[in-house]
C-alpha atoms as a PDB file:
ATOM      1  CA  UNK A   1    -134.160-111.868  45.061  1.00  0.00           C
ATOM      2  CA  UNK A   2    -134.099-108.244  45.302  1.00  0.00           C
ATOM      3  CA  UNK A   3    -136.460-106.790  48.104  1.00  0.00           C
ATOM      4  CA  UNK A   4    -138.520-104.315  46.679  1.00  0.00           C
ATOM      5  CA  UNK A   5    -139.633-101.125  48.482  1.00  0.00           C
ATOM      6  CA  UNK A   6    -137.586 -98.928  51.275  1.00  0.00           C
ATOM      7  CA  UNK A   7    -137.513-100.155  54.579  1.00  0.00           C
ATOM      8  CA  UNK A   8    -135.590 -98.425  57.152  1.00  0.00           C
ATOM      9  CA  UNK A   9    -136.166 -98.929  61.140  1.00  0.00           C
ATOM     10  CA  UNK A  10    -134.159 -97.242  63.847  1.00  0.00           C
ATOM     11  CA  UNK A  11    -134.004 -98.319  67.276  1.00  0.00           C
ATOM     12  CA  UNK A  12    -133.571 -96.103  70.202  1.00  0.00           C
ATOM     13  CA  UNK A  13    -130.232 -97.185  72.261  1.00  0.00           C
ATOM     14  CA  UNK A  14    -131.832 -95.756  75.437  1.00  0.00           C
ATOM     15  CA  UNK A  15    -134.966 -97.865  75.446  1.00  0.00           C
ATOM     16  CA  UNK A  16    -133.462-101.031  77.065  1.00  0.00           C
ATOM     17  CA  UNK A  17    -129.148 -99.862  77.557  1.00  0.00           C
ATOM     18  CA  UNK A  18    -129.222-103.329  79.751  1.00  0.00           C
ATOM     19  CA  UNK A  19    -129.083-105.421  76.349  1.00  0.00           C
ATOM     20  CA  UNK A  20    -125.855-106.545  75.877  1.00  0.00           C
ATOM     21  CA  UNK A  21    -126.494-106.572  72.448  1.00  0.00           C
ATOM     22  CA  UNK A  22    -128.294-103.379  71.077  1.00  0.00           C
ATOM     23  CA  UNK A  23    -129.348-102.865  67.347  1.00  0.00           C
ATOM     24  CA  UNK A  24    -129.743 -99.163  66.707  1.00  0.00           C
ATOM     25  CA  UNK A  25    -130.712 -99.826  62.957  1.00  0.00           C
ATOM     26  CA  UNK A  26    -131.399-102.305  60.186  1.00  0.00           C
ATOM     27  CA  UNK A  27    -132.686-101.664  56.684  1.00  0.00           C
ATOM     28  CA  UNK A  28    -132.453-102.089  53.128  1.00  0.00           C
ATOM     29  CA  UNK A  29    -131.707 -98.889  50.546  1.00  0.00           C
ATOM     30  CA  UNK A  30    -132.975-100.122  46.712  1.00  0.00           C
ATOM     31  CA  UNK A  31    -130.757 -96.957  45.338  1.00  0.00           C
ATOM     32  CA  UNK A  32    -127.416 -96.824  47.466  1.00  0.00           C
ATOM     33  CA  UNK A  33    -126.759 -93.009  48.254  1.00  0.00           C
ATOM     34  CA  UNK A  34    -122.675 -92.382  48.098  1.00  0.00           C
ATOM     35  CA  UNK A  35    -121.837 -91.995  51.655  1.00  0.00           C
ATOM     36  CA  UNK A  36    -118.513 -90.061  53.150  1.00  0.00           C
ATOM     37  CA  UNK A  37    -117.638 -90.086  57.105  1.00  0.00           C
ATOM     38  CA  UNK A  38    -114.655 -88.895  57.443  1.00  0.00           C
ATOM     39  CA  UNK A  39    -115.137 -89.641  61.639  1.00  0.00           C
ATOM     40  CA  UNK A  40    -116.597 -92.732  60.875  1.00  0.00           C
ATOM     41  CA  UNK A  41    -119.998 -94.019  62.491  1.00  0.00           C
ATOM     42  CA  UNK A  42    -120.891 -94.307  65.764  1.00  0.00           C
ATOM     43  CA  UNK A  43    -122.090 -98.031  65.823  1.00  0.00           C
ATOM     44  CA  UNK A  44    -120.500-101.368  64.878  1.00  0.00           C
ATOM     45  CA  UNK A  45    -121.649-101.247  61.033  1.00  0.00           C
ATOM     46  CA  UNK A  46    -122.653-104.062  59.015  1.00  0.00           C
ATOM     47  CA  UNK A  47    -122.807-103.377  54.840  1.00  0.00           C
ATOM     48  CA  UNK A  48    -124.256-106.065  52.962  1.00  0.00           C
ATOM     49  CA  UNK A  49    -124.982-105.835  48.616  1.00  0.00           C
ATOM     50  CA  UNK A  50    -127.946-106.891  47.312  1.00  0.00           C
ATOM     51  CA  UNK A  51    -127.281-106.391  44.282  1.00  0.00           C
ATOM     52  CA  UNK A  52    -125.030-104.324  42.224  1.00  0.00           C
ATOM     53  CA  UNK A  53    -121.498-103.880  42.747  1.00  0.00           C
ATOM     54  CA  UNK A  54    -120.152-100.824  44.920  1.00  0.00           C
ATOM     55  CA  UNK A  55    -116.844 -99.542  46.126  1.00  0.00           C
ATOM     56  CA  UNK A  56    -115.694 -99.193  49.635  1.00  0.00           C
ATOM     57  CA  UNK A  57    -112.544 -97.548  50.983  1.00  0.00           C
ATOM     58  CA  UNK A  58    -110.746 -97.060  54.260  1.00  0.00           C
ATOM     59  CA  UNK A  59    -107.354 -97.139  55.769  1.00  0.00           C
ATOM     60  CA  UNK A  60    -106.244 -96.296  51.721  1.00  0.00           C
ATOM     61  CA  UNK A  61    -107.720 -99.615  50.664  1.00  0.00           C
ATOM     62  CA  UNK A  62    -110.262 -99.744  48.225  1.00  0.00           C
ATOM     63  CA  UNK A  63    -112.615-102.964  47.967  1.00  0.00           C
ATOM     64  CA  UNK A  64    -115.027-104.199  45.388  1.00  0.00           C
ATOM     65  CA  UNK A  65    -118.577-105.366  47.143  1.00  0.00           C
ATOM     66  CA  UNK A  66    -121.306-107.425  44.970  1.00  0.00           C
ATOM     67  CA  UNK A  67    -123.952-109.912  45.887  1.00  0.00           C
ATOM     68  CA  UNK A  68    -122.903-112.757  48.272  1.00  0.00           C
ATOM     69  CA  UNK A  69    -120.205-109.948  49.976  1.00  0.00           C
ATOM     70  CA  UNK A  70    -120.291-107.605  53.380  1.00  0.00           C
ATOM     71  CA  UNK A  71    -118.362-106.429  55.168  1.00  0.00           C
ATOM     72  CA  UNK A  72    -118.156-104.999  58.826  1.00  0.00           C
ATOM     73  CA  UNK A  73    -116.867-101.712  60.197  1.00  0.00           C
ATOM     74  CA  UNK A  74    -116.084-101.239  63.698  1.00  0.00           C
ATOM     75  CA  UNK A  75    -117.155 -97.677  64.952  1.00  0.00           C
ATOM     76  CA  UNK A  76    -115.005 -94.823  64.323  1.00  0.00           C
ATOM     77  CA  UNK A  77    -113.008 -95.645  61.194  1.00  0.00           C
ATOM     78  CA  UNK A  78    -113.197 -93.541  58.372  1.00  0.00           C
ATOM     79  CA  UNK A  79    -115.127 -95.268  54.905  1.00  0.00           C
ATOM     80  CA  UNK A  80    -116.371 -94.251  51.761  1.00  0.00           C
ATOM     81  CA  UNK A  81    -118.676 -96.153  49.753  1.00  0.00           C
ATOM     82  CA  UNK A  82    -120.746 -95.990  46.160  1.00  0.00           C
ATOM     83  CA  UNK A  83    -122.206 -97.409  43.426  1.00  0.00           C
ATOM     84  CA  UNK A  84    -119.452 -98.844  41.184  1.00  0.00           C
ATOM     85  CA  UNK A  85    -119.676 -96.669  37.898  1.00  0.00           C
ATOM     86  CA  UNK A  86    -123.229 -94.868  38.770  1.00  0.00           C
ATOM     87  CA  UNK A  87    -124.620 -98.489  38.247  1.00  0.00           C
ATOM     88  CA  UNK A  88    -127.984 -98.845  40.782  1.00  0.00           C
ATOM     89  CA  UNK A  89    -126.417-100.555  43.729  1.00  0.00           C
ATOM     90  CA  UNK A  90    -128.963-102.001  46.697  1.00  0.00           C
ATOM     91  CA  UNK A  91    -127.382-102.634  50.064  1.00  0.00           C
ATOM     92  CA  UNK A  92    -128.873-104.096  53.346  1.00  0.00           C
ATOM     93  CA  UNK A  93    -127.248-102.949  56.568  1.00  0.00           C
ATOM     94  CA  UNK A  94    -127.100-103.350  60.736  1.00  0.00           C
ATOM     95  CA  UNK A  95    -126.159-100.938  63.167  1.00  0.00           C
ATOM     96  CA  UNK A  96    -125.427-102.477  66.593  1.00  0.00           C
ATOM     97  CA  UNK A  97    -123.547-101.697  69.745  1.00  0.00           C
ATOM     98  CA  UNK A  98    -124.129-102.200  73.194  1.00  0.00           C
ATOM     99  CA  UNK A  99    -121.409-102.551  76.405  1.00  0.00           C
ATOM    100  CA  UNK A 100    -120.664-106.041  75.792  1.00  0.00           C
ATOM    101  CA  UNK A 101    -120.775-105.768  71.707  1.00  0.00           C
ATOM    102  CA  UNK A 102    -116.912-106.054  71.834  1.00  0.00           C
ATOM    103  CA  UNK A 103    -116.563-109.351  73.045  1.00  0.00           C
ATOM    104  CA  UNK A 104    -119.517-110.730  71.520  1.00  0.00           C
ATOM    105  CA  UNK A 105    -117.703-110.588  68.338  1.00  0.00           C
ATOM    106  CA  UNK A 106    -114.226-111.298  69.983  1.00  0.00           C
ATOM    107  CA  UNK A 107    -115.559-114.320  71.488  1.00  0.00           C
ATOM    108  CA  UNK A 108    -116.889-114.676  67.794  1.00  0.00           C
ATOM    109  CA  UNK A 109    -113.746-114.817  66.269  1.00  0.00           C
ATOM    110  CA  UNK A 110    -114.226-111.828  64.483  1.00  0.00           C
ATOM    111  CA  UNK A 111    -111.895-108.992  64.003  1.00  0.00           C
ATOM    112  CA  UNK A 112    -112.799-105.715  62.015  1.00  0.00           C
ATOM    113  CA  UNK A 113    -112.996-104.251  59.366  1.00  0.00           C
ATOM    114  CA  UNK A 114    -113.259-107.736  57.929  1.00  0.00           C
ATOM    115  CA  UNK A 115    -114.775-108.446  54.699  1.00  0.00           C
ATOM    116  CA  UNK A 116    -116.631-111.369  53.674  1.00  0.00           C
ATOM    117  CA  UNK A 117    -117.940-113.612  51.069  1.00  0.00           C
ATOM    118  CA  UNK A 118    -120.295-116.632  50.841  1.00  0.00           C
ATOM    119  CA  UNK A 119    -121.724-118.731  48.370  1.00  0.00           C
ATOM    120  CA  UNK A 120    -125.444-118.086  46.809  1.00  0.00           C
ATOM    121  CA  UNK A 121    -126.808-121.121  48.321  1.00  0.00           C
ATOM    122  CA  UNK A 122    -125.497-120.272  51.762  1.00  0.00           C
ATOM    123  CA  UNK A 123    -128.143-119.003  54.478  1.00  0.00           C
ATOM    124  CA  UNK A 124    -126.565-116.772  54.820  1.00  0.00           C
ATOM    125  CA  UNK A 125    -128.028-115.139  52.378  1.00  0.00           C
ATOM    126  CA  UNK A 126    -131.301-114.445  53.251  1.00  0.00           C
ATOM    127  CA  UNK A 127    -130.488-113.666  57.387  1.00  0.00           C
ATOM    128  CA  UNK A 128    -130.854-110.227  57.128  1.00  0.00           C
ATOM    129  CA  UNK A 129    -133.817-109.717  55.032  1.00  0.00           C
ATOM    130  CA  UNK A 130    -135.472-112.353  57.385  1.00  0.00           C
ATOM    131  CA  UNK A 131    -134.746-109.882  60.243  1.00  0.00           C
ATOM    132  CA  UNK A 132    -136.208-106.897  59.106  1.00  0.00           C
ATOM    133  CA  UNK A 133    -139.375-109.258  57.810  1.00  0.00           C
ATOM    134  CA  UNK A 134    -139.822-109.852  61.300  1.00  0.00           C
ATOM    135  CA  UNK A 135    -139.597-106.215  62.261  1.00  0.00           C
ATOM    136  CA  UNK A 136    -142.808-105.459  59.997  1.00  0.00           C
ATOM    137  CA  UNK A 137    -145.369-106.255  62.825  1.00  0.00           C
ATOM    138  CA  UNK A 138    -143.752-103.568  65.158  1.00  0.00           C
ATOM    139  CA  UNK A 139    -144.019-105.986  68.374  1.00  0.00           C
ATOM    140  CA  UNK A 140    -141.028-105.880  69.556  1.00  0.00           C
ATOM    141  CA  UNK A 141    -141.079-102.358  71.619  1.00  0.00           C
ATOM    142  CA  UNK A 142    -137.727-102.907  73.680  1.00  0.00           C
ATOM    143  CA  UNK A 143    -135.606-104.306  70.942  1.00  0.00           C
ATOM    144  CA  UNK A 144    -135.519-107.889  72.886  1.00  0.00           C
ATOM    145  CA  UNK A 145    -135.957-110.036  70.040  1.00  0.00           C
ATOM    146  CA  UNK A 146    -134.126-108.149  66.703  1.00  0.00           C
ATOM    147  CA  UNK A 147    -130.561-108.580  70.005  1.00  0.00           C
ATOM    148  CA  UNK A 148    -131.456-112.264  69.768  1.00  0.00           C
ATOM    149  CA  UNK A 149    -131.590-112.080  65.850  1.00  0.00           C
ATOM    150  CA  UNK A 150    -128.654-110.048  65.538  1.00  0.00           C
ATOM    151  CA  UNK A 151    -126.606-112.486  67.939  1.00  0.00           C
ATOM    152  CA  UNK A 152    -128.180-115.194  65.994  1.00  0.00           C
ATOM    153  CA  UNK A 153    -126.211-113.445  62.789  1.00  0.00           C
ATOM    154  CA  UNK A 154    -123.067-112.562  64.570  1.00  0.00           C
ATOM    155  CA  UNK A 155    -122.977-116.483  65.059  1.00  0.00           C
ATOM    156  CA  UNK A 156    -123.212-116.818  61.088  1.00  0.00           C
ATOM    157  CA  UNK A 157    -121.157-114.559  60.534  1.00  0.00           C
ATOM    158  CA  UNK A 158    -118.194-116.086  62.665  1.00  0.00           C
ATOM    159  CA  UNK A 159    -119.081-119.622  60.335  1.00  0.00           C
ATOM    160  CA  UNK A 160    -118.331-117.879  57.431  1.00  0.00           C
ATOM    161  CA  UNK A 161    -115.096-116.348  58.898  1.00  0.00           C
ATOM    162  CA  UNK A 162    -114.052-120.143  59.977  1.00  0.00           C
ATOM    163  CA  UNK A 163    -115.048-121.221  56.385  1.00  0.00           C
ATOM    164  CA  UNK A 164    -112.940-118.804  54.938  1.00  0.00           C
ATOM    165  CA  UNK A 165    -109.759-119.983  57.087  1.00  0.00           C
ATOM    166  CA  UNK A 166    -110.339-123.772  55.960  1.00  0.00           C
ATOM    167  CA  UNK A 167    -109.830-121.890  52.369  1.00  0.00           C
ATOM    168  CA  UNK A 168    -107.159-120.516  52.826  1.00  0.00           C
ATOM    169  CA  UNK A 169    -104.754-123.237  51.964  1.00  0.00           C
ATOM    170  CA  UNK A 170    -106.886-123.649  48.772  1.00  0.00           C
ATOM    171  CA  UNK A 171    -107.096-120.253  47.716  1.00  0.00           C
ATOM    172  CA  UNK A 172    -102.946-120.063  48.274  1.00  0.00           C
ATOM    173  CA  UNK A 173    -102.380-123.029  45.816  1.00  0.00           C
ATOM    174  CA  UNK A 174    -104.367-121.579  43.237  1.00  0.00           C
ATOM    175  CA  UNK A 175    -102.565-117.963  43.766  1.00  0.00           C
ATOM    176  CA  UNK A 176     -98.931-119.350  43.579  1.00  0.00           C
ATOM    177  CA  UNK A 177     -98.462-118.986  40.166  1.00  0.00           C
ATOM    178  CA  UNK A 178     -99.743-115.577  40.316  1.00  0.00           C
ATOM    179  CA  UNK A 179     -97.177-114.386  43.296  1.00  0.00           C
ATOM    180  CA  UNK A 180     -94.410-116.183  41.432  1.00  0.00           C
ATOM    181  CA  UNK A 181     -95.290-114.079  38.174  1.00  0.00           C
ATOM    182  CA  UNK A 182     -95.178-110.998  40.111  1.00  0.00           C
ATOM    183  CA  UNK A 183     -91.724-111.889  41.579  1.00  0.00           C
ATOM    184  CA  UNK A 184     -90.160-111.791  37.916  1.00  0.00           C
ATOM    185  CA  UNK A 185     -92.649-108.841  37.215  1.00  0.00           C
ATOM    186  CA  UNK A 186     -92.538-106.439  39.799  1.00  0.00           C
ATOM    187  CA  UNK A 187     -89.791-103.949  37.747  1.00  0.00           C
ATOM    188  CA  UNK A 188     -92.713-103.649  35.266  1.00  0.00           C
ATOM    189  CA  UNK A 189     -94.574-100.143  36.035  1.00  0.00           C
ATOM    190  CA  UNK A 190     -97.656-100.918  33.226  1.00  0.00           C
ATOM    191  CA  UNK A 191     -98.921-103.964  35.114  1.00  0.00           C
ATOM    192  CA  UNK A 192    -102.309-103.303  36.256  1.00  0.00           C
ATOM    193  CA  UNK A 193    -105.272-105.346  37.835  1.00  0.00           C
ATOM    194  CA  UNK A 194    -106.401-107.084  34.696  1.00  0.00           C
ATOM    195  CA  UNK A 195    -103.229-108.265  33.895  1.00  0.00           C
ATOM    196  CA  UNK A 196    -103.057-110.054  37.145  1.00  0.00           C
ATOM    197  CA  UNK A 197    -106.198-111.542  36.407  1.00  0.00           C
ATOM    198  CA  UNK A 198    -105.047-112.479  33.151  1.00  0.00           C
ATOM    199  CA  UNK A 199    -102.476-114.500  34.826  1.00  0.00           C
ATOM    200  CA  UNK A 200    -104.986-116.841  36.452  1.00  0.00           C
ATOM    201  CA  UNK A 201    -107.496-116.294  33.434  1.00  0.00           C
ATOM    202  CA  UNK A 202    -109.616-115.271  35.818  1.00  0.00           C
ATOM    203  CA  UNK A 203    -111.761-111.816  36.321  1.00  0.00           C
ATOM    204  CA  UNK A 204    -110.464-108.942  38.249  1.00  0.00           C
ATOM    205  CA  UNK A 205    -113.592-109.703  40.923  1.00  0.00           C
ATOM    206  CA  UNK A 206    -112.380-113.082  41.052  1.00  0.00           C
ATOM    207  CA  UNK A 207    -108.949-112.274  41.970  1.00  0.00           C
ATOM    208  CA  UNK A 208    -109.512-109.572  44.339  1.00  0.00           C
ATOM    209  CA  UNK A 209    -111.874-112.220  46.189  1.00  0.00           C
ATOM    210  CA  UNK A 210    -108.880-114.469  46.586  1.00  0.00           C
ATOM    211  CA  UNK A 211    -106.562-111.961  47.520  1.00  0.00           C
ATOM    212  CA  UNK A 212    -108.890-110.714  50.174  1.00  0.00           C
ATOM    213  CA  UNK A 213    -109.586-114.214  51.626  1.00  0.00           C
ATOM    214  CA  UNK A 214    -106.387-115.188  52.005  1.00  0.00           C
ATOM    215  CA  UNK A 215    -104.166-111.911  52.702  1.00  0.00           C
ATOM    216  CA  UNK A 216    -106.922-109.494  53.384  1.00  0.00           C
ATOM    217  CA  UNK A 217    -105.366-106.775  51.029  1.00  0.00           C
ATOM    218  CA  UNK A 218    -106.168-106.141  47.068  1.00  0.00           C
ATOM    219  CA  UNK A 219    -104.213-107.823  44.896  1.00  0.00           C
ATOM    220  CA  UNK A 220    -102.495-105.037  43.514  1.00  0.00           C
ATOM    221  CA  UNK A 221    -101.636-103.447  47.073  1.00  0.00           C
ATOM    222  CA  UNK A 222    -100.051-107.015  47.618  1.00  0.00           C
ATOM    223  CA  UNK A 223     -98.093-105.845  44.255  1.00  0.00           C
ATOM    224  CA  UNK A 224     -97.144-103.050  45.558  1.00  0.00           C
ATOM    225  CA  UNK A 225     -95.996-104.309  49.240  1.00  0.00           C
ATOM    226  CA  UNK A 226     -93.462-106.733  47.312  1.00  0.00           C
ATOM    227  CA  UNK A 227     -92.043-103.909  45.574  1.00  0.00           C
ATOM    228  CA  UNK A 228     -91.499-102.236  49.081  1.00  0.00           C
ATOM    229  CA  UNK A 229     -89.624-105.156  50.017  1.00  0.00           C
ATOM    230  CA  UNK A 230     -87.308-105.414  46.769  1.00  0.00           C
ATOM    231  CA  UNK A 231     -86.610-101.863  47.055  1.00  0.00           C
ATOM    232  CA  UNK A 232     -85.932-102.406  50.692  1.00  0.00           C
ATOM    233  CA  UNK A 233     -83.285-105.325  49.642  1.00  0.00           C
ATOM    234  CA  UNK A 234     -81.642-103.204  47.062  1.00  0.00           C
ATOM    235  CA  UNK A 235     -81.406-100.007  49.302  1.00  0.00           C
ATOM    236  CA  UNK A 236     -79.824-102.386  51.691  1.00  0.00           C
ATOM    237  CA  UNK A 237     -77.153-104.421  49.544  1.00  0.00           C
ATOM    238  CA  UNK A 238     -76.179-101.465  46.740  1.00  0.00           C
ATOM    239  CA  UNK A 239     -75.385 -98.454  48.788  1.00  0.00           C
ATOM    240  CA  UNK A 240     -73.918 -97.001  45.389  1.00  0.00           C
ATOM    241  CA  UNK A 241     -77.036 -97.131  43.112  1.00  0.00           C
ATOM    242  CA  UNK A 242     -79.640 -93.822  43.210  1.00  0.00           C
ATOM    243  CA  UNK A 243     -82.781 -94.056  44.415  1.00  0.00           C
ATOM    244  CA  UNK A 244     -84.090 -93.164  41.137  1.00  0.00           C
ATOM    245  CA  UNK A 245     -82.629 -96.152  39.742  1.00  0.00           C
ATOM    246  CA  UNK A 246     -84.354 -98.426  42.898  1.00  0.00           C
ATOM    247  CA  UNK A 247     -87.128 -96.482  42.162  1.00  0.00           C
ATOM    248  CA  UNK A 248     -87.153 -97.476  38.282  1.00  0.00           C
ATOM    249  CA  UNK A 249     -85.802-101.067  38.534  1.00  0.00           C
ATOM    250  CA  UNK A 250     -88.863-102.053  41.206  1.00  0.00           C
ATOM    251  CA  UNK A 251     -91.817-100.469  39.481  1.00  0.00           C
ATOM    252  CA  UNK A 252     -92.616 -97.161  40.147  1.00  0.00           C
ATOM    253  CA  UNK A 253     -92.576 -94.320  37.455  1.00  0.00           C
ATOM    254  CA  UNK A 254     -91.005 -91.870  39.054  1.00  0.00           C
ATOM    255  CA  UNK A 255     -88.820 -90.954  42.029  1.00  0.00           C
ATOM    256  CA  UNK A 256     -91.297 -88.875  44.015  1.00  0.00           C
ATOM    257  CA  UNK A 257     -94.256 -91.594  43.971  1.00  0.00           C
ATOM    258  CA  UNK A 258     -91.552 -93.896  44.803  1.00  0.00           C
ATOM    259  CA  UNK A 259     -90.284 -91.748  47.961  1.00  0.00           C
ATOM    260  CA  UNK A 260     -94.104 -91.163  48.748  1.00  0.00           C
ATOM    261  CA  UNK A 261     -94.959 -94.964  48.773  1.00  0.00           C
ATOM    262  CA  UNK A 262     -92.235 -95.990  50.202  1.00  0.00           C
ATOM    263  CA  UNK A 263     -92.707 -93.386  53.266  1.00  0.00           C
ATOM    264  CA  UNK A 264     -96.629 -94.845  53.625  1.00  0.00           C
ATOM    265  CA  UNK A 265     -95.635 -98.210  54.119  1.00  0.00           C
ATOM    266  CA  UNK A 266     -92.254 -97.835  56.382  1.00  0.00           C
ATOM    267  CA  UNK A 267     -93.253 -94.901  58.189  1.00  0.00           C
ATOM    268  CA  UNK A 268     -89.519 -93.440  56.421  1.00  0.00           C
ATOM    269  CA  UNK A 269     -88.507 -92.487  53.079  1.00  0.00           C
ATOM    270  CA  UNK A 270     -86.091 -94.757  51.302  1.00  0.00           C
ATOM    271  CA  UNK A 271     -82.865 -92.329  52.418  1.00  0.00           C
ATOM    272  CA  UNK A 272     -83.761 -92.814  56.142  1.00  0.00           C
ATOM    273  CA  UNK A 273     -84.148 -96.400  55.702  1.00  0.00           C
ATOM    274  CA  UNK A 274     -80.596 -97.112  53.991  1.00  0.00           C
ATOM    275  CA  UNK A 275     -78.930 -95.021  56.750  1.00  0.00           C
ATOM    276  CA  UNK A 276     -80.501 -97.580  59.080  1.00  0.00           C
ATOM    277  CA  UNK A 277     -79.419-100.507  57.456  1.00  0.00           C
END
């Protein structure tokens, strides 16, 4: 269930800097603010819904977050996130660092940003909201016991990550008919996210839950990858045809999106690349 009021605590970093472990915040926002660094934050950064759906982008990739979803940024990177269409959106969170942070979660298995998901009767559900529970008798002074907790969570955390490897396998037999429908698709520049999930007969929040499981991208940046690659194979084996007509005959609407896509996922536009090859 939804927690109710606005807790917030914040935990000095300098009050025990011997923890290997050290929580600098953990709280729960009823009304998710839209929030923009653009030099990321400071701290390992744990986002966790609630409830309501929000929107979260870095590295160019955007990802859909609602209930029974998290996901963890490692300090520094760049995000975005909001309420999905100015829709209430409630969010718990953890801020942690500390010198041997890094191989906590190494040791963990754990590799961020990662993204994750879990089913409602998990126990993970309820893990964080515990932890801040215990925070409202103000006893712990030197942060001792919310480092255990949080270690405690990384642990979870790293069983969910192993659960969603075991699905993997699962997740690709149910999307090979989708990836197959793409391959005779891809030339098609009006195929959009719910016609993916049409494939399936699936929703769009369904799909993009697979995708992200198993290849850690959106579905439609998967979409767009393979049309990379075609255009890569035709720039390669017809030296005579335009790139305009790659362009058209892989799925993009025009030449300069094309050239502009094509130079964000090679690192070179598509004339570079056929001199190479």
């Amino acid at each position: 269930m939804p927690m109710k009021a606005l807790r917030r605590f914040v935990f000095s970093p300098t009050g025990n800097p011997g923890l290997p472990l050290i929580v600098e915040s953990i709280g729960y926002n009823p009304s998710q603010e839209k929030i923009i660094r653009s030099q990321g934050y400071p701290w390992y950064h744990w986002l966790q819904v609630e409830d309501g759906e929000g929107v979260l982008t870095y590295h160019n990739e955007t990802v859909q977050l609602s209930p029974y979803s998290g996901v963890l940024l490692p300090p520094g990177l760049p995000h975005i996130y909001e309420s999905s269409s100015n829709n209430i959106w409630s969010t718990l969170y953890l801020t942690f660092g500390g010198d041997a942070s890094a191989s906590i979660l190494s040791s963990f298995g754990i590799h961020e940003p990662a993204i994750f998901y879990w089913e409602p009767s998990s126990p993970f559900v309820s893990l964080l909201s515990g932890m801040l529970s215990k925070m409202d008798d103000e006893s712990d002074m030197f942060g001792l016991d919310i480092s255990v907790d949080a270690y405690r969570f990384l642990g979870q955390m790293s069983k969910l990550s192993q659960g969603n490897h075991i699905s993997i396998s699962r997740n690709m037999e149910k999307l090979t008919p989708l990836i197959k429908w793409m391959e005779r698709h891809y030339g098609n520049p009006d195929i959009g996210l719910d016609n993916l999930a049409a494939v399936l007969g699936i929703s769009s929040r369904h799909l993009s839950k697979l995708f992200h499981l198993t290849f850690g991208l959106a579905p439609y940046t998967y979409f767009v990858q393979m049309r990379i690659h075609k255009a890569k194979e035709r720039l390669a084996s017809e030296p005579i045809a335009t790139v305009a007509s790659i362009a058209s005959q892989t799925g993009f609407r025009d030449t300069s999106h094309f050239v502009a896509t094509f130079r964000k996922h090679t690192g070179m536009t598509p004339q570079q690349f056929r001199r190479l090859h």
